[in-house]
N, C-alpha and C. Protein backbone atom coordinates (compact mmCIF):
# COMPACT_ATOMS: atom_id res chain seq x y z
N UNK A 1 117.70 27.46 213.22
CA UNK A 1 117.11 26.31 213.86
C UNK A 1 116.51 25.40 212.79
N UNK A 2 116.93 24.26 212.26
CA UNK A 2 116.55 23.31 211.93
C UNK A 2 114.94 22.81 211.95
N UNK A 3 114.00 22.64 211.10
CA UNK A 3 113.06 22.36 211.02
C UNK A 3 112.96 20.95 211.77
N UNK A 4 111.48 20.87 212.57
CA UNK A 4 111.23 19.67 212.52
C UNK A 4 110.79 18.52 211.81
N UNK A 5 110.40 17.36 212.23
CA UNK A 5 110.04 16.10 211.50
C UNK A 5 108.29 16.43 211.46
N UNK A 6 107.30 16.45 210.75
CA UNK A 6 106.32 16.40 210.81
C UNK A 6 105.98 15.50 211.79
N UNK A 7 104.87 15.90 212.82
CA UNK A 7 104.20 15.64 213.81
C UNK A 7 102.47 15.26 213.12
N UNK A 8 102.15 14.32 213.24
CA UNK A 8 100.68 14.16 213.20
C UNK A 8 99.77 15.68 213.84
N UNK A 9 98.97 16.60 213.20
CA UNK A 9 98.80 17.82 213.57
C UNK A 9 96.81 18.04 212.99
N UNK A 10 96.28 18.49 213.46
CA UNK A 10 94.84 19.29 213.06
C UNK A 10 95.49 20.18 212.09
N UNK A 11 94.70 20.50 211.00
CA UNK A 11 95.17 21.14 210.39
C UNK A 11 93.51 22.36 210.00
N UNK A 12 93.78 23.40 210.64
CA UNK A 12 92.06 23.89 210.88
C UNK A 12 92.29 24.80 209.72
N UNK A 13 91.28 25.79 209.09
CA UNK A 13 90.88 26.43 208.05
C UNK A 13 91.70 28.12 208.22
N UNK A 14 92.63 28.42 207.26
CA UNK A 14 93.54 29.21 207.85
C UNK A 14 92.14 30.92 207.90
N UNK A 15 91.57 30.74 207.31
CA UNK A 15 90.37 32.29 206.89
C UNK A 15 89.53 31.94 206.18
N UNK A 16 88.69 32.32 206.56
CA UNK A 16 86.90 32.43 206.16
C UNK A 16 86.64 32.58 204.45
N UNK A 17 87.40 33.12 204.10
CA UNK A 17 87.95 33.12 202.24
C UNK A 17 89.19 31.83 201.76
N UNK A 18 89.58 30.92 202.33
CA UNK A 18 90.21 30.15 202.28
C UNK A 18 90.73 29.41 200.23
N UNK A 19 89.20 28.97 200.23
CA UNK A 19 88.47 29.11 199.36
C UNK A 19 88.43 29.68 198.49
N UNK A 20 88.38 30.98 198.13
CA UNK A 20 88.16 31.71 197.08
C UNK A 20 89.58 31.47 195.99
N UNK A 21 88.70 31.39 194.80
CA UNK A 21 90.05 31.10 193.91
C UNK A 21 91.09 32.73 194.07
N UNK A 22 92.44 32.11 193.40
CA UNK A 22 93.64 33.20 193.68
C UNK A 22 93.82 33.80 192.50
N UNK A 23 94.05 34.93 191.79
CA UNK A 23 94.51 35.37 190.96
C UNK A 23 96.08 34.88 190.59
N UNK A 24 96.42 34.45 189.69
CA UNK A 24 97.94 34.35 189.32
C UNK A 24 98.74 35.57 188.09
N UNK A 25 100.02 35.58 188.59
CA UNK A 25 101.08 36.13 187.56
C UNK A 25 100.83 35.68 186.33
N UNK A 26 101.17 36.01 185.34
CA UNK A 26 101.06 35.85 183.99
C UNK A 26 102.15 35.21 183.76
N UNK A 27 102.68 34.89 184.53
CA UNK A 27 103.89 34.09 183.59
C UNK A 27 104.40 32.73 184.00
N UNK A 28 104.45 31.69 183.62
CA UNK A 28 104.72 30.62 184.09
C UNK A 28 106.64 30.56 183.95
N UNK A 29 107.38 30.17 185.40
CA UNK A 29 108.74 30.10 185.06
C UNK A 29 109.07 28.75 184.75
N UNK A 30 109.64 28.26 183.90
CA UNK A 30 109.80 26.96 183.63
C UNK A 30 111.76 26.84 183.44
N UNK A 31 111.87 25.45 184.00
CA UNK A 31 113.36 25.77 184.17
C UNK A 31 113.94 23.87 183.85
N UNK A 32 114.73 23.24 183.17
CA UNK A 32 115.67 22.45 183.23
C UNK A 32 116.10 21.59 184.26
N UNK A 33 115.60 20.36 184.69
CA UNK A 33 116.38 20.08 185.45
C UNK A 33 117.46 19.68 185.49
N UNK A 34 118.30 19.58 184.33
CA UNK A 34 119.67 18.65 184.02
C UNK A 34 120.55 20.30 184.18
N UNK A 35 119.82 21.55 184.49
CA UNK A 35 120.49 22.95 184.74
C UNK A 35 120.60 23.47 185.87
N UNK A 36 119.94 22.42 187.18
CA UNK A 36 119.76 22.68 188.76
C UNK A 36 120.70 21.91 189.44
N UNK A 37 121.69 23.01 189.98
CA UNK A 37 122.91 22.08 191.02
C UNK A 37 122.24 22.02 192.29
N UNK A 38 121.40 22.27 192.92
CA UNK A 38 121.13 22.04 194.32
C UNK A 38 119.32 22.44 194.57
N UNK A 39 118.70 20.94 194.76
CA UNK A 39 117.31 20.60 195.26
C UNK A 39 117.23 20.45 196.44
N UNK A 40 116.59 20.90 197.29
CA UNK A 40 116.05 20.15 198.53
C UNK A 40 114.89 21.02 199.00
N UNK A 41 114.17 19.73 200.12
CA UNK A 41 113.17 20.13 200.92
C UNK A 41 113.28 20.00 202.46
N UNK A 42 112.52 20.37 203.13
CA UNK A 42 112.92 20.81 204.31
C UNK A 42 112.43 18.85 204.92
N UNK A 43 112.42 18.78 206.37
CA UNK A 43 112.41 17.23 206.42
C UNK A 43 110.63 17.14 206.77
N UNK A 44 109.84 18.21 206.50
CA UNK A 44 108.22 17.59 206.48
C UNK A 44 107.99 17.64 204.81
N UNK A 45 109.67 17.34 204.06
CA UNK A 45 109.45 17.27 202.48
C UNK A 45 107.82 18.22 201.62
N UNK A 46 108.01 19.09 202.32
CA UNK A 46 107.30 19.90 201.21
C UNK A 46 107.91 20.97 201.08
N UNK A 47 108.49 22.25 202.21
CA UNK A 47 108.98 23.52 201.58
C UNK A 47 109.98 23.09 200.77
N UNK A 48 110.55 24.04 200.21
CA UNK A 48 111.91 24.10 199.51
C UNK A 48 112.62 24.99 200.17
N UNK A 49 113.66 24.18 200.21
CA UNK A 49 114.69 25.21 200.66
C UNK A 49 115.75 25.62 200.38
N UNK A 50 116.25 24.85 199.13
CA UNK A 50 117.27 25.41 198.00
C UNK A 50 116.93 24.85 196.89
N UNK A 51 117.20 26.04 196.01
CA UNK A 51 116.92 26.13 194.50
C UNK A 51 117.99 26.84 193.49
N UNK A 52 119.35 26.11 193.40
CA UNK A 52 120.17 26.88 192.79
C UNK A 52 120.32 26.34 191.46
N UNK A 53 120.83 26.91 190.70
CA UNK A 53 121.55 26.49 189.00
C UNK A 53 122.50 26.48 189.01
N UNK A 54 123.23 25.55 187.83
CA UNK A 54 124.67 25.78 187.62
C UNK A 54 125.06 26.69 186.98
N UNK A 55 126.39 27.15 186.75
CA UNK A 55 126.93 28.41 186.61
C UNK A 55 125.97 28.71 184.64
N UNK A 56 126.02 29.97 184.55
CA UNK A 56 125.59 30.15 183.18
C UNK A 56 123.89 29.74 183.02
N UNK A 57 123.42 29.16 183.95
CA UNK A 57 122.04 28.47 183.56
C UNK A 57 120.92 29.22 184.41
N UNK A 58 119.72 29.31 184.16
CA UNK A 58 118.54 30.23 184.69
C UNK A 58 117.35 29.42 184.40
N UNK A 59 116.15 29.79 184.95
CA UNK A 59 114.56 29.72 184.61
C UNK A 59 114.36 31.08 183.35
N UNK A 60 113.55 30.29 182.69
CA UNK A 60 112.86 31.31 182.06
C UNK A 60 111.37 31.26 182.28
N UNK A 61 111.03 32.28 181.62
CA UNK A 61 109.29 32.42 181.97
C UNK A 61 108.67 32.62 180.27
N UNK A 62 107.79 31.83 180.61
CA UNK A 62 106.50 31.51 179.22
C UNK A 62 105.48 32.23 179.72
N UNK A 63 104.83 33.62 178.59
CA UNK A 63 103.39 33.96 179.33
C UNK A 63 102.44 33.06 179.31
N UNK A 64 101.35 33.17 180.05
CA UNK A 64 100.53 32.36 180.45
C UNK A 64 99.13 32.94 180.34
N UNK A 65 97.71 33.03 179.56
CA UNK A 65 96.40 33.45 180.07
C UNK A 65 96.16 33.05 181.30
N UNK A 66 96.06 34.36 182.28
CA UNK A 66 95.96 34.03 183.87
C UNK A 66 94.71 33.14 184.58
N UNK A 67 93.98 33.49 183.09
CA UNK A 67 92.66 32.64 183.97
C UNK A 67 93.19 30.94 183.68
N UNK A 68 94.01 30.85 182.78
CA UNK A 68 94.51 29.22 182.28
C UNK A 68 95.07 28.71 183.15
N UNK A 69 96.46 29.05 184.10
CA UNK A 69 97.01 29.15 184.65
C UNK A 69 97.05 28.01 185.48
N UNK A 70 97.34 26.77 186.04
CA UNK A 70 96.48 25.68 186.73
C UNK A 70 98.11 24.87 187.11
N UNK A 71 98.26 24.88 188.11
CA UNK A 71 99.09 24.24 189.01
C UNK A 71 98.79 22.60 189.93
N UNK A 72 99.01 21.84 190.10
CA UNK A 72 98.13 20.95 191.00
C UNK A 72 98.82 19.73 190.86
N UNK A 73 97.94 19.17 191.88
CA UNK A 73 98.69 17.67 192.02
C UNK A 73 97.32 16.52 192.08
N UNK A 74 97.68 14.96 191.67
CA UNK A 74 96.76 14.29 191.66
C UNK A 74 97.34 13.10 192.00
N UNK A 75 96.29 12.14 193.12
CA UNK A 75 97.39 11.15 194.12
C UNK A 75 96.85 9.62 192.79
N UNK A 76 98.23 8.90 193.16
CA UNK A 76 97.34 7.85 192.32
C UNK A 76 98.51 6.54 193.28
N UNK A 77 98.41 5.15 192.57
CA UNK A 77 99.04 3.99 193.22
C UNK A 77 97.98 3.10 194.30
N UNK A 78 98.57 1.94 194.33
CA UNK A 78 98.00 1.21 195.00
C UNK A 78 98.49 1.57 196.42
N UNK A 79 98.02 0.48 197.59
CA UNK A 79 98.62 0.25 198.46
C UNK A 79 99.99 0.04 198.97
N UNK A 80 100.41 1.29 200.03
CA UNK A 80 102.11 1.33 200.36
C UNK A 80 102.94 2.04 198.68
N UNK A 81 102.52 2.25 197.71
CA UNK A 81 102.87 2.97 196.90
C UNK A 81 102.28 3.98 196.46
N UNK A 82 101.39 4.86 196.92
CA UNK A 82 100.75 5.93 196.46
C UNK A 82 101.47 7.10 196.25
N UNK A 83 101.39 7.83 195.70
CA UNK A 83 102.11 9.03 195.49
C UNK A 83 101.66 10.54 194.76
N UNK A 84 101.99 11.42 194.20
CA UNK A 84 101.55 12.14 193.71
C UNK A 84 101.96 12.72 192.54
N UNK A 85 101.05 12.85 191.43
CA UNK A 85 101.67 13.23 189.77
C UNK A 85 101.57 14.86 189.91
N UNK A 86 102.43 16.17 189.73
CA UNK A 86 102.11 17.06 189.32
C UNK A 86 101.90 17.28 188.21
N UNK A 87 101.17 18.48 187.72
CA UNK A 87 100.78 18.83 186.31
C UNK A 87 100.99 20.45 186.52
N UNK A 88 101.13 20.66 185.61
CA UNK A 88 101.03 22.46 185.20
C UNK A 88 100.67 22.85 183.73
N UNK A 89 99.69 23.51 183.57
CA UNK A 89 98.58 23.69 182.34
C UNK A 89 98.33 24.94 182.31
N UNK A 90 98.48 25.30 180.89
CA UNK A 90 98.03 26.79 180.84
C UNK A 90 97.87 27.43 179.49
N UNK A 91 97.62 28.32 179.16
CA UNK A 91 97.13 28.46 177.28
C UNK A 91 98.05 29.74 177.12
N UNK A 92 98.50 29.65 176.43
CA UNK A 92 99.81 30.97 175.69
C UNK A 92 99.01 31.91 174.93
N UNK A 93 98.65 32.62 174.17
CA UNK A 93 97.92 33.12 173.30
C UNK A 93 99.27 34.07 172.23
N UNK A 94 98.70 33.73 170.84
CA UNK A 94 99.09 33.66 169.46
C UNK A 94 99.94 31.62 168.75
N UNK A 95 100.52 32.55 168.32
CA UNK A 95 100.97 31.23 167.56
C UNK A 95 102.27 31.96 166.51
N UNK A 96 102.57 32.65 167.43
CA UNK A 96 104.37 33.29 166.86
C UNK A 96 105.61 32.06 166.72
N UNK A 97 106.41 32.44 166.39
CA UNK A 97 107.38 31.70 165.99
C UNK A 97 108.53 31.41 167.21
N UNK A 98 108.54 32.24 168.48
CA UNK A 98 108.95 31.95 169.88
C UNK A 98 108.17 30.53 170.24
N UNK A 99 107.13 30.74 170.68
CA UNK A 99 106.51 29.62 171.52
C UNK A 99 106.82 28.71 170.51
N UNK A 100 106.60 28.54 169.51
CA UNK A 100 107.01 27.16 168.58
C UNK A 100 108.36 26.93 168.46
N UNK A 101 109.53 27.92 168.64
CA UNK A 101 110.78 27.09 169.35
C UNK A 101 110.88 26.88 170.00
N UNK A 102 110.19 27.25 171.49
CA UNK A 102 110.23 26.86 172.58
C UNK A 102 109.52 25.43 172.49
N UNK A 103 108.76 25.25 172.05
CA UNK A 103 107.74 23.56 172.17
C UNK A 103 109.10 23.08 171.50
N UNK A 104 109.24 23.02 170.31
CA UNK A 104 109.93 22.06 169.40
C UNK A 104 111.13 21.77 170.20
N UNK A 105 112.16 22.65 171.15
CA UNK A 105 113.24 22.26 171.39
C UNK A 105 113.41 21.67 173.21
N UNK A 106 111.71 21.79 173.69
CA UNK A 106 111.31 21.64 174.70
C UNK A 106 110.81 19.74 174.73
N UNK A 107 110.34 19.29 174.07
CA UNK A 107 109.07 18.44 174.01
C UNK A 107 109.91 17.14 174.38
N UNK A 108 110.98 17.18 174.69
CA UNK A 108 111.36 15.77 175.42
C UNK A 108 112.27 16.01 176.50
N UNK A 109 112.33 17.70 177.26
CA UNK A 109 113.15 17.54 178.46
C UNK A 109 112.63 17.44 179.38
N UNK A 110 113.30 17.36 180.33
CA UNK A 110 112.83 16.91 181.71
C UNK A 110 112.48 18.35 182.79
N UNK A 111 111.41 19.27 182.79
CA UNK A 111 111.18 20.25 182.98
C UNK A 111 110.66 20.36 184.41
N UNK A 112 110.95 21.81 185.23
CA UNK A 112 110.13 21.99 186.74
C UNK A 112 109.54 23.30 185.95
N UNK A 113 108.33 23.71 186.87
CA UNK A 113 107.59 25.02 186.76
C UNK A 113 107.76 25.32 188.36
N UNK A 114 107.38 26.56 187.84
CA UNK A 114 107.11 27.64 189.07
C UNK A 114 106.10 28.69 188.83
N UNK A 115 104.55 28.64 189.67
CA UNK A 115 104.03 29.41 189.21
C UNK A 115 103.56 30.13 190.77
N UNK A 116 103.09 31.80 190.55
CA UNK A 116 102.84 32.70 191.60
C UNK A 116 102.08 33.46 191.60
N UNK A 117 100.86 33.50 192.76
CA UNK A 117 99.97 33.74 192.73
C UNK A 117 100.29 35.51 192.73
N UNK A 118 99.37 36.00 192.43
CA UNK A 118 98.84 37.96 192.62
C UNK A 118 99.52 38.26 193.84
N UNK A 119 99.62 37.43 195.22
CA UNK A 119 99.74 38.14 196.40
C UNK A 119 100.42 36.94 196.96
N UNK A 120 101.23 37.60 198.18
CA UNK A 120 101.98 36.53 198.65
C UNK A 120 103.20 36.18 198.64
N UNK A 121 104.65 35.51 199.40
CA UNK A 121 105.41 35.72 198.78
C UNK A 121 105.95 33.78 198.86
N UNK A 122 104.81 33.06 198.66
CA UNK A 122 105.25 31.46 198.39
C UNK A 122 105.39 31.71 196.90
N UNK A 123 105.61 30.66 196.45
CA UNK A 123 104.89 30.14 195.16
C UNK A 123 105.30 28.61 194.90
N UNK A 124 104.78 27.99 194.09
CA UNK A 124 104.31 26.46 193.62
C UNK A 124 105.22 25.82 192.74
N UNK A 125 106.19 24.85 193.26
CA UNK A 125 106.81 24.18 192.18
C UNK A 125 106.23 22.79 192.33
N UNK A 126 106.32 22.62 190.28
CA UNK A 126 106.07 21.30 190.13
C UNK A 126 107.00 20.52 189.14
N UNK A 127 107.12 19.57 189.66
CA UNK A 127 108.32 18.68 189.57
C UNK A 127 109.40 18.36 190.11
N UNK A 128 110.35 17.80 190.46
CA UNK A 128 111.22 17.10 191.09
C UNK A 128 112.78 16.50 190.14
N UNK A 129 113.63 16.58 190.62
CA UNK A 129 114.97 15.74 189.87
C UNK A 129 114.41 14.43 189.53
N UNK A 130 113.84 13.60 190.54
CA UNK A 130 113.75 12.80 190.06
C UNK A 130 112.08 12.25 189.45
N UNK A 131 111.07 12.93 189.64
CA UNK A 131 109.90 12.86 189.45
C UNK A 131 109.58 14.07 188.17
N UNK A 132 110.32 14.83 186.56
CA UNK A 132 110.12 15.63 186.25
C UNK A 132 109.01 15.88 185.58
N UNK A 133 108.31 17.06 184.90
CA UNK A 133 107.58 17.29 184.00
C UNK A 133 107.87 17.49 182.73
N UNK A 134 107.04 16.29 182.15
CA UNK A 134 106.94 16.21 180.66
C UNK A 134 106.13 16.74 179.75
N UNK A 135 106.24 17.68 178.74
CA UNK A 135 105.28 18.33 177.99
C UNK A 135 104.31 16.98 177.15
N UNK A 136 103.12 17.02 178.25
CA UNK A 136 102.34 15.88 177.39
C UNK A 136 101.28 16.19 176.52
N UNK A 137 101.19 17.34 176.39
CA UNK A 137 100.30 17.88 175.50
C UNK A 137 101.05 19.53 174.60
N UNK A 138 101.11 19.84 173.75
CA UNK A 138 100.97 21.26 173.19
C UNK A 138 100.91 21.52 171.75
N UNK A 139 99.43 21.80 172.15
CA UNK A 139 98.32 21.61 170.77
C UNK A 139 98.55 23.25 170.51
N UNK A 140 97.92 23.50 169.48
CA UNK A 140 97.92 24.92 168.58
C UNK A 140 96.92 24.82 167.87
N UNK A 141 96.31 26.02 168.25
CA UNK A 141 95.03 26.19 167.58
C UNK A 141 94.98 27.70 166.81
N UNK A 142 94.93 27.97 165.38
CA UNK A 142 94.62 29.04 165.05
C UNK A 142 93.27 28.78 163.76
N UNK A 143 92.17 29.52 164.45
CA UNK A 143 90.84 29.42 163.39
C UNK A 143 90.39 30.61 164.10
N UNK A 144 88.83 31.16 163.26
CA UNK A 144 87.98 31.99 163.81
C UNK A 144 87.82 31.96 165.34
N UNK A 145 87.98 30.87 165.94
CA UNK A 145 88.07 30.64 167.58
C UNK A 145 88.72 31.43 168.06
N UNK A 146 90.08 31.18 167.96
CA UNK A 146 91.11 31.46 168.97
C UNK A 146 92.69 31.50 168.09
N UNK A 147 93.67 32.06 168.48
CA UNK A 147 94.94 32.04 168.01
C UNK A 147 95.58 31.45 169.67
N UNK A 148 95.95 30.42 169.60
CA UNK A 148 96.39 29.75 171.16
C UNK A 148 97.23 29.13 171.11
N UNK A 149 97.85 28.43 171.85
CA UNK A 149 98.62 27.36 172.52
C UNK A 149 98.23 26.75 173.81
N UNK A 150 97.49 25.59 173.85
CA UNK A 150 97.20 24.58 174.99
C UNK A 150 98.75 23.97 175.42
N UNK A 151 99.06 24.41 176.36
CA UNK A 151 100.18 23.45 176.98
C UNK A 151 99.73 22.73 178.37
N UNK A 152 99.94 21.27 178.46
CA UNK A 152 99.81 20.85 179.47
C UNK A 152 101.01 19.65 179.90
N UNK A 153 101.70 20.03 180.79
CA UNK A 153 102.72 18.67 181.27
C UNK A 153 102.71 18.14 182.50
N UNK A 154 103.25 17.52 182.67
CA UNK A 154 102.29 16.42 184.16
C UNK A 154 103.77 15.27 183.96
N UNK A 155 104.24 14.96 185.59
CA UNK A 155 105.24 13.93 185.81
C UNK A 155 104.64 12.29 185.26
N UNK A 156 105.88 11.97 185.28
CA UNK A 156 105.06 10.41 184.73
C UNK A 156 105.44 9.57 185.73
N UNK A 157 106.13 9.65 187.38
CA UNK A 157 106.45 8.98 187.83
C UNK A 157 105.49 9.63 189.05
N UNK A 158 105.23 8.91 190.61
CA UNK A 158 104.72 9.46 191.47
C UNK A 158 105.98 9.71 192.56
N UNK A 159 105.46 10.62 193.10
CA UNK A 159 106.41 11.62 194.16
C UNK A 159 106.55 12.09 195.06
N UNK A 160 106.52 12.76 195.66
CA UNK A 160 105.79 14.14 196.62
C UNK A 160 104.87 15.07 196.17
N UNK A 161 104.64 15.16 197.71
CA UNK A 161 103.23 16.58 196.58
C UNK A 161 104.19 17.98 196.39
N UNK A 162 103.40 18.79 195.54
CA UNK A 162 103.91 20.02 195.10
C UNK A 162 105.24 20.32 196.37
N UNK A 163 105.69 21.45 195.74
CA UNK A 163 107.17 22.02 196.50
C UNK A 163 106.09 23.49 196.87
N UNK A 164 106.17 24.01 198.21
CA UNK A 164 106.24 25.89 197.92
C UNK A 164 107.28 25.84 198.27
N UNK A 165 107.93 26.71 197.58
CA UNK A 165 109.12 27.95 197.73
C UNK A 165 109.21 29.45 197.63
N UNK A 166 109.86 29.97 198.93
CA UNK A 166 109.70 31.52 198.73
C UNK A 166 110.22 31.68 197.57
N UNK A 167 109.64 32.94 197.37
CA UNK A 167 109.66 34.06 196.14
C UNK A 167 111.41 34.45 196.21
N UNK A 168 112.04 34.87 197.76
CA UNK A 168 113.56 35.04 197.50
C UNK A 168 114.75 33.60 196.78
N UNK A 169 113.89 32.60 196.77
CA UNK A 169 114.39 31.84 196.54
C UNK A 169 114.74 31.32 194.85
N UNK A 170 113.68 32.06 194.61
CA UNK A 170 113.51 31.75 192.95
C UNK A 170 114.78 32.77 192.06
N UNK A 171 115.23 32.05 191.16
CA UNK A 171 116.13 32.54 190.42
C UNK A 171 115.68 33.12 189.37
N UNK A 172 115.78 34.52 189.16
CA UNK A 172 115.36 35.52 188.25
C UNK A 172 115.36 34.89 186.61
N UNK A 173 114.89 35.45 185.64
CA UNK A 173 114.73 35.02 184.34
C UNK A 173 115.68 35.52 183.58
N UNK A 174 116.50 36.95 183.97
CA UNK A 174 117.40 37.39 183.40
C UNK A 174 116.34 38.53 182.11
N UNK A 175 115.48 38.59 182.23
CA UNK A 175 113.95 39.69 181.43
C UNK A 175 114.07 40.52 182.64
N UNK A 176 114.88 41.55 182.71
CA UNK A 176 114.28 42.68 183.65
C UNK A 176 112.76 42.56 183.74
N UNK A 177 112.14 43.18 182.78
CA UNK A 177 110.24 43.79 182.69
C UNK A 177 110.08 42.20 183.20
N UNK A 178 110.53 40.78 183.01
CA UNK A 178 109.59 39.96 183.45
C UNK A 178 109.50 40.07 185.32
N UNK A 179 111.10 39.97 185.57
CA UNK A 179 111.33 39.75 186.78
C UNK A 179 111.11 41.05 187.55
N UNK A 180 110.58 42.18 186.70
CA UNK A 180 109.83 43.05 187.63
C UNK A 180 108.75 42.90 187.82
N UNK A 181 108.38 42.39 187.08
CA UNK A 181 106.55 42.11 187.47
C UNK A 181 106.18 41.18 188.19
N UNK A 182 107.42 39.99 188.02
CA UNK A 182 106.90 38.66 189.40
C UNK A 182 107.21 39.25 190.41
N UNK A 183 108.34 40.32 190.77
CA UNK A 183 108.99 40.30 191.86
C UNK A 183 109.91 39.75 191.91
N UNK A 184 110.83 39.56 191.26
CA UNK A 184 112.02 38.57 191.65
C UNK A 184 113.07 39.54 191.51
N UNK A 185 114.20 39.66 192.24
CA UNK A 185 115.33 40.25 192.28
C UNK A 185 116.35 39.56 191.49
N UNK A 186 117.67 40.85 191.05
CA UNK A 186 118.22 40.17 189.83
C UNK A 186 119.43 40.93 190.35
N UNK A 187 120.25 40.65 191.18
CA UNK A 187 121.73 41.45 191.78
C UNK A 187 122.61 41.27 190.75
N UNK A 188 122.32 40.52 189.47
CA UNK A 188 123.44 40.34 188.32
C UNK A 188 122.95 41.66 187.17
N UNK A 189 121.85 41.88 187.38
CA UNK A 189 121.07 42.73 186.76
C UNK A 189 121.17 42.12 184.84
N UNK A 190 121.14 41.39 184.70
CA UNK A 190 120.96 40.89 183.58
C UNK A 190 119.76 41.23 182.82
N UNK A 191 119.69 40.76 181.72
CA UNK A 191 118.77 41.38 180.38
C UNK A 191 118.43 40.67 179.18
N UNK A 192 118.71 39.62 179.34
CA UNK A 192 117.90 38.88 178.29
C UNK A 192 116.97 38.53 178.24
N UNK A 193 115.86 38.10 177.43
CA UNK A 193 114.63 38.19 177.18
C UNK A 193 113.69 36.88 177.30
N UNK A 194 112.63 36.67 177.74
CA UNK A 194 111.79 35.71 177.90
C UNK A 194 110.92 35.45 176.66
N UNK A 195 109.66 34.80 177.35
CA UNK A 195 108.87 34.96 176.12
C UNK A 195 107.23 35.20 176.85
C-alpha cells in the first residue's frame, strides 16, 4: 500500500524520555553520491525508501568518538524559499595515515552520511543527490591535548530535512567486524576493510 500525502497532523510527544540524548554507533557510514543508482523518499519526502549503488560500489564507515557524533539539520532562506542545510560532525581519534587518505582524496566530493543510534532500527541520512555534503572543515590536531581529527561537513544548498532510513535498507561496508557491530547484513559476505 502506497504511502500517503502528508496531512496537516498534531504531532504529540512520543514518551516521557523523548528527550533524553541517544547513544550512537561508533561509526559514521559515509558513501558517494556519483556511486548511488537509486534515491528516493516516500511522498511526505522524509522516509527513504530506496538506497541502492551501482554495481562494484558501497558505503564505507569512518570511526567516530561517540560522544562527537552529531547529525542535524538547520533551516535557513527567506520567504517561499526556506529550506534545510544538513551537517554531520564528529572527531576521529589519532592522526594515522588512513584518515589522512581518506580527507585528502575526500575533500571535494559530493558525500551522504548515515549515522545510527545504540537502539532502534531507523537511522539518519544526511544529504541528498542533489543537496550533497561537503567536507567543510577537517582540522588535525596532534599536541599534549589530544591526537584527533575534527571533521565537519554540512550541504551548501537548502533541501529537505534529514532522510530516516531503515537499518535493512542500508548497504553494508563490506568490514565484516564493522557491519557486525552496526547490524547490517552482508548476503555477499564480503571483507574488505573500513577505517
Amino acid at each position: 500500500m502506497a504511502e500517503a500525502t502528508y496531512q496537516f497532523a498534531s504531532v504529540p510527544k512520543k514518551e516521557s524520555n523523548a528527550g533524553r540524548p541517544k547513544g550512537k554507533k561508533h561509526y559514521v557510514i559515509l558513501f558517494k553520491w556519483e556511486d548511488v543508482a537509486t534515491y528516493t523518499r516516500d511522498e511526505k519526502g522524509v522516509r527513504v525508501t530506496a538506497l541502492t549503488f551501482k554495481a562494484g560500489k558501497k558505503p564505507c564507515a569512518v570511526y567516530g568518538t561517540d560522544s562527537t557524533i552529531h547529525t542535524y539539520q538547520t533551516s535557513e532562506g527567506e520567504d517561499d524559499a526556506r529550506g534545510f542545510i544538513h551537517h554531520t560532525d564528529f572527531e576521529h581519534p589519532g592522526t594515522e595515515i588512513e584518515i589522512s587518505e581518506f580527507l585528502n582524496n575526500n575533500i571535494n566530493e559530493d558525500l551522504g552520511t548515515i549515522t545510527l543510534d545504540c537502539s532502534g532500527n531507523d537511522a539518519k541520512i544526511a544529504g541528498t543527490p542533489c543537496q550533497p555534503l561537503k567536507l567543510t572543515k577537517a582540522d588535525s590536531q596532534d599536541n599534549k591535548e589530544a591526537a584527533k581529527n575534527t571533521i565537519n561537513m554540512a550541504s551548501s544548498m537548502r533541501g529537505p530535512v534529514l532522510g530516516h532510513i531503515a537499518k535493512s535498507l542500508i548497504t553494508p561496508t563490506g568490514s565484516a567486524e564493522i557491519d557486525s557491530y552496526l547490524g547490517l547484513s552482508d548476503p555477499a559476505g564480503s571483507s574488505s576493510s573500513g577505517l
